[in-house]
Protein backbone atom coordinates (compact mmCIF):
# COMPACT_ATOMS: atom_id res chain seq x y z
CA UNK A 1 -13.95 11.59 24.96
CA UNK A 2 -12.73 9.95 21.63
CA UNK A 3 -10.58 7.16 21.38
CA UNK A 4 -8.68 6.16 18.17
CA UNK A 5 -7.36 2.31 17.86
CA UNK A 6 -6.15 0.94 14.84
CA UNK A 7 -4.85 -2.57 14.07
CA UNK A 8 -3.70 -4.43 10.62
CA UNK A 9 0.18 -3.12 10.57
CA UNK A 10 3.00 -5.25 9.29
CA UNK A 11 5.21 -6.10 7.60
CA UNK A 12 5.02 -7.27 3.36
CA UNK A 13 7.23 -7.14 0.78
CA UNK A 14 7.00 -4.62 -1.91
CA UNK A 15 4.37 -4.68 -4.29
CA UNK A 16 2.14 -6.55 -2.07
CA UNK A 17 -0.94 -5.39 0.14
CA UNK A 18 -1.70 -4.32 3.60
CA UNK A 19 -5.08 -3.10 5.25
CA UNK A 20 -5.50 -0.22 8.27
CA UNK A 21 -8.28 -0.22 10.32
CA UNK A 22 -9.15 2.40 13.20
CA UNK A 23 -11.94 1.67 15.40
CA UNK A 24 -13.57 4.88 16.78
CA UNK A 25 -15.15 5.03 20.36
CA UNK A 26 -17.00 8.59 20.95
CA UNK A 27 -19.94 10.08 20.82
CA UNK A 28 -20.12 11.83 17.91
CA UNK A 29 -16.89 10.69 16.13
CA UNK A 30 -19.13 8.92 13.01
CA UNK A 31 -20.08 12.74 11.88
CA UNK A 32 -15.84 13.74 11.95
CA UNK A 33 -13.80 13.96 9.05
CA UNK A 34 -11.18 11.19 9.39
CA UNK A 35 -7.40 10.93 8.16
CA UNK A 36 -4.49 8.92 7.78
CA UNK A 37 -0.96 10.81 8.40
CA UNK A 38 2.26 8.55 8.21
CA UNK A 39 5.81 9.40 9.64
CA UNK A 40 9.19 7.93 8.56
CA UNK A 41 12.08 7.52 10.54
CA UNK A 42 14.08 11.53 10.39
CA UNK A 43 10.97 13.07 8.80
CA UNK A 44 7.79 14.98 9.89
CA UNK A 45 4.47 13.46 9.95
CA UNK A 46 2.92 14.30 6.50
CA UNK A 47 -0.53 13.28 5.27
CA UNK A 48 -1.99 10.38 3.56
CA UNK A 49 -4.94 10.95 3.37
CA UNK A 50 -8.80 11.95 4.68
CA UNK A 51 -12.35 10.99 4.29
CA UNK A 52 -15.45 13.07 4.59
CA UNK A 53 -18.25 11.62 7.73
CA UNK A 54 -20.23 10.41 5.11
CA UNK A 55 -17.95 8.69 2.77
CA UNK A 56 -18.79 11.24 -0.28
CA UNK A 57 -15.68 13.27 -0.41
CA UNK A 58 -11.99 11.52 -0.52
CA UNK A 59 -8.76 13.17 -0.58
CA UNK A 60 -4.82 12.06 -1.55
CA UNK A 61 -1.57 12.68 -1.14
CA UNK A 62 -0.31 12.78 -4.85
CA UNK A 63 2.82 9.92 -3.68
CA UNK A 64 -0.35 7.68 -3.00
CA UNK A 65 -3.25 8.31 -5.43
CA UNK A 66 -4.03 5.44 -7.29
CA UNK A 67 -2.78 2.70 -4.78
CA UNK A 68 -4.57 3.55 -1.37
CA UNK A 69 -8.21 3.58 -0.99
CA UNK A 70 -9.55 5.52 2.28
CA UNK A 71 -13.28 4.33 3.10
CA UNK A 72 -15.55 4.07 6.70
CA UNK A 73 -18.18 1.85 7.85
CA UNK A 74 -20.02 4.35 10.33
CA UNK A 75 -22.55 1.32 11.67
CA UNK A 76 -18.59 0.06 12.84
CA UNK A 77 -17.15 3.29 13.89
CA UNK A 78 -14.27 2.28 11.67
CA UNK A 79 -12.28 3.68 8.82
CA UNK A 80 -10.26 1.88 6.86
CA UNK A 81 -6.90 2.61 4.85
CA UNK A 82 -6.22 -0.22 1.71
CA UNK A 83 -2.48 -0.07 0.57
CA UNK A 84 -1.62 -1.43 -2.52
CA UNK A 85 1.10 -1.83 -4.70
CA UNK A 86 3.23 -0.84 -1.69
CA UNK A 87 6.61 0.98 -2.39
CA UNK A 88 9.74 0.80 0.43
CA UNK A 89 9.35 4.41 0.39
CA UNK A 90 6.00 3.89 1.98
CA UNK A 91 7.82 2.43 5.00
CA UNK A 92 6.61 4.93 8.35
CA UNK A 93 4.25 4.48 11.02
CA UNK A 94 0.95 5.24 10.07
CA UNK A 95 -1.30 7.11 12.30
CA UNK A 96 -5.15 7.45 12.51
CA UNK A 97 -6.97 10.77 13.05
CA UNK A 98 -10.37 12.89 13.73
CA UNK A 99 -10.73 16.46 13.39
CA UNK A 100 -13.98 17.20 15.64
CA UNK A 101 -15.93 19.71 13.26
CA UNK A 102 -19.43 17.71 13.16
CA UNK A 103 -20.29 16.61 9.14
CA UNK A 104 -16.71 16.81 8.54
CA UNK A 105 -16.16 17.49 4.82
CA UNK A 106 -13.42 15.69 4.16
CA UNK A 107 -11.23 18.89 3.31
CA UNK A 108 -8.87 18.88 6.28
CA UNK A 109 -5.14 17.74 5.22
CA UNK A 110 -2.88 19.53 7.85
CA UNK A 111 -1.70 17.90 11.10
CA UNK A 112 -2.85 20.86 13.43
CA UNK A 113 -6.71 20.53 11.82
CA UNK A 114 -6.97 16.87 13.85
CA UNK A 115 -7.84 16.65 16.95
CA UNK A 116 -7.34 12.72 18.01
CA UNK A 117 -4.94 10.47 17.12
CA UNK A 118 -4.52 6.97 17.27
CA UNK A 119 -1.79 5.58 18.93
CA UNK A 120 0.46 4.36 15.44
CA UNK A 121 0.62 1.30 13.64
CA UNK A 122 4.34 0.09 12.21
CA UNK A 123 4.37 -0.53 8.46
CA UNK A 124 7.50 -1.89 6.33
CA UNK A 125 7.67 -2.52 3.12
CA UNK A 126 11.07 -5.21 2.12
CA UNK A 127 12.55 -5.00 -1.51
C-alpha cells in the first residue's frame, strides 16, 4: 500500500525557518495530489496546504500564503513543505497526506478527500 514518512520537525523561534519533508513509498503515489494539514492542541485538523502530481497547480490556506512554499521531487517520492517567517500561532503538529485519485489536480483541501497520512511531525514556534 502507501506509506507516508515525514521528517524535519522542531522546534525555532519565531520568525525563523523550518523545512517538512514526506517521503512516499507506493506504487503509484508520484501521480496523487499531496497535502499538508496541521492540528493545534484543542482544535481540529485544518489544512495547509496541497500540491498537484505534477507540481503545476499549488494551493493555500489564506493564514499561510506568502510564507510556506509546498513543492515535490517525484524522482524522490518526496514533497516538501518550506515555513517561513514562522508565527507562534503556527505551533501544531503537521501532518502529511495523499488523496489516491491518479494525476491528482491539486484541488483537494478537505480532510475526508485524503486517503494516507503520515504519521505527524511536532512543530513549535517560541516568542
Amino acid at each position: 500500500q502507501v506509506q507516508l514518512v515525514e521528517s524535519g520537525g522542531g522546534l525555532v523561534q519565531a520568525g525563523g525557518s523550518l523545512r517538512l519533508s514526506c517521503v512516499a513509498f507506493g506504487r503509484t503515489v508520484v501521480l496523487f495530489t499531496m497535502g499538508w494539514f496541521r492540528q493545534a492542541p484543542g482544535k481540529e485538523r485544518e489544512f495547509v496546504s496541497a500540491l498537484s502530481w505534477n507540481g503545476d497547480t499549488t494551493n493555500y490556506a489564506d493564514s499561510v500564503k506568502g510564507r510556506f512554499t509546498i513543492s515535490r521531487d517525484n524522482t524522490k517520492s518526496t514533497v516538501y513543505l518550506e515555513m517561513n517567517s514562522l508565527k507562534p500561532e503556527d505551533t501544531a503538529v503537521y501532518y502529511c497526506a495523499a488523496d489516491r485519485k491518479v494525476f491528482g489536480n491539486g484541488r483537494a483541501i478537505g480532510v475526508a478527500e485524503y486517503d494516507y497520512w503520515g504519521q505527524g511531525s511536532q512543530d513549535t514556534v517560541s516568542t
